[in-house]
Protein backbone atom coordinates (compact mmCIF):
# COMPACT_ATOMS: atom_id res chain seq x y z
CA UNK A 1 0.00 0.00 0.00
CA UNK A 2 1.15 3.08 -0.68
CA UNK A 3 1.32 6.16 1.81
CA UNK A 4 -1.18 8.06 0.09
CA UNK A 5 -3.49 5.44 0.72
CA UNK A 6 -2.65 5.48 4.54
CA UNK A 7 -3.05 8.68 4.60
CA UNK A 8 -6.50 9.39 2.75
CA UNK A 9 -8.09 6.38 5.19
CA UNK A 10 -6.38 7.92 7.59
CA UNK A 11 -7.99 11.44 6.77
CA UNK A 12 -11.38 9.79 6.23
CA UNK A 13 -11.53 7.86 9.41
CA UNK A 14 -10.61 11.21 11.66
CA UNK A 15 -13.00 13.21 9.58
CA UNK A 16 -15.50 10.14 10.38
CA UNK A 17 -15.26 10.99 13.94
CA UNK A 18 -14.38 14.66 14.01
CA UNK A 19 -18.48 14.62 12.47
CA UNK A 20 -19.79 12.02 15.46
CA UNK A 21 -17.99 13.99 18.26
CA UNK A 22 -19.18 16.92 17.00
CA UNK A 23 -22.74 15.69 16.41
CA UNK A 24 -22.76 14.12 20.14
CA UNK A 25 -21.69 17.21 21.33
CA UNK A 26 -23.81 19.63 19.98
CA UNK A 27 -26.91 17.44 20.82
CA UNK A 28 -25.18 17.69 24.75
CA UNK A 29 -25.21 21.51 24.49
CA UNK A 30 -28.58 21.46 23.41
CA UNK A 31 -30.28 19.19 25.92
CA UNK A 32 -32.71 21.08 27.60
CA UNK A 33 -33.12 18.37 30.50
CA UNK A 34 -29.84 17.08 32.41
CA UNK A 35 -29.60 13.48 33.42
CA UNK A 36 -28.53 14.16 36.79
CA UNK A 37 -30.82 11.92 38.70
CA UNK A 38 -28.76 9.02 37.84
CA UNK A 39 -25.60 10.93 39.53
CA UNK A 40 -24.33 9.06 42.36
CA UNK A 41 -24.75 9.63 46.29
CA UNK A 42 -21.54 11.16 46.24
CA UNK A 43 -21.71 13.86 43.67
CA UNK A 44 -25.44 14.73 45.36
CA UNK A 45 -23.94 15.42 48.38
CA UNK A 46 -20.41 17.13 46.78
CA UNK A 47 -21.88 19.19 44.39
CA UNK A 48 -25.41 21.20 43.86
CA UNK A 49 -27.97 20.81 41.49
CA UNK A 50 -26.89 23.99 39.71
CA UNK A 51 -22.83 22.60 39.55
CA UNK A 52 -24.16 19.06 37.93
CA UNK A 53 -26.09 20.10 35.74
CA UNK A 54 -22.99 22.88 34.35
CA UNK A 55 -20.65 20.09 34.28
CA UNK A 56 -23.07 17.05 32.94
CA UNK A 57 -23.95 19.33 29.90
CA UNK A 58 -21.82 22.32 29.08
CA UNK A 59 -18.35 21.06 30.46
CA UNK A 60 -18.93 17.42 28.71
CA UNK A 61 -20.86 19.18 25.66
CA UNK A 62 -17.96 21.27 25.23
CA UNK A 63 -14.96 18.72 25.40
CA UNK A 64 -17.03 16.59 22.66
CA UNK A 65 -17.23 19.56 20.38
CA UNK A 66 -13.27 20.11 20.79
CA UNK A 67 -12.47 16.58 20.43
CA UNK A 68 -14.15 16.92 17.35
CA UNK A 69 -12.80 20.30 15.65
CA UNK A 70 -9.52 18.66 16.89
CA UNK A 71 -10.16 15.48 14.76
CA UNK A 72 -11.03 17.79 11.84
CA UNK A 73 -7.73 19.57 12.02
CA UNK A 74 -5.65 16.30 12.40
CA UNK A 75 -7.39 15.16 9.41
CA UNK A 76 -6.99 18.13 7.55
CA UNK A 77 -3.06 18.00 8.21
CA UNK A 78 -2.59 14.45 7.60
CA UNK A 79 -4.37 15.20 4.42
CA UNK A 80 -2.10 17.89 2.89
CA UNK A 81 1.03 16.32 4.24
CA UNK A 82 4.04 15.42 1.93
């Protein structure tokens, strides 16, 4: 195989999941109910209701969406590389 080949699957399969990291995130951000009844006995008495439900949906919602923009850029590199 040749290494333009490795590259272009390469490409394809961080562009693949630049798009589903993105996607998962943006659907995070835009929950408008937070899943933090199944949080655990811990976190209820550690943290608020208000704390939760910033890190269960913005903090998460936001590392998914730079996961993703990072996967794009990787891909983007490995794709015009020499």
């Amino acid at each position: 195989m040749s290494i333009y080949f490795l590259r272009t699957i390469a490409s394809i399969v961080l562009a693949i999941a630049g798009i589903v990291l993105s996607w998962i995130g943006g659907k995070t951000l835009l929950s408008k109910s937070p899943d933090i009844e199944h949080d655990s006995a811990v976190d209820k008495r550690l943290f608020s209701p208000h704390t939760r439900y910033f890190l269960g949906r913005y903090y998460a919602g936001g590392q998914l969406l730079a996961a993703g923009v990072f996967c794009f850029v990787a891909a983007f590199i490995i794709y015009i590389s020499k």
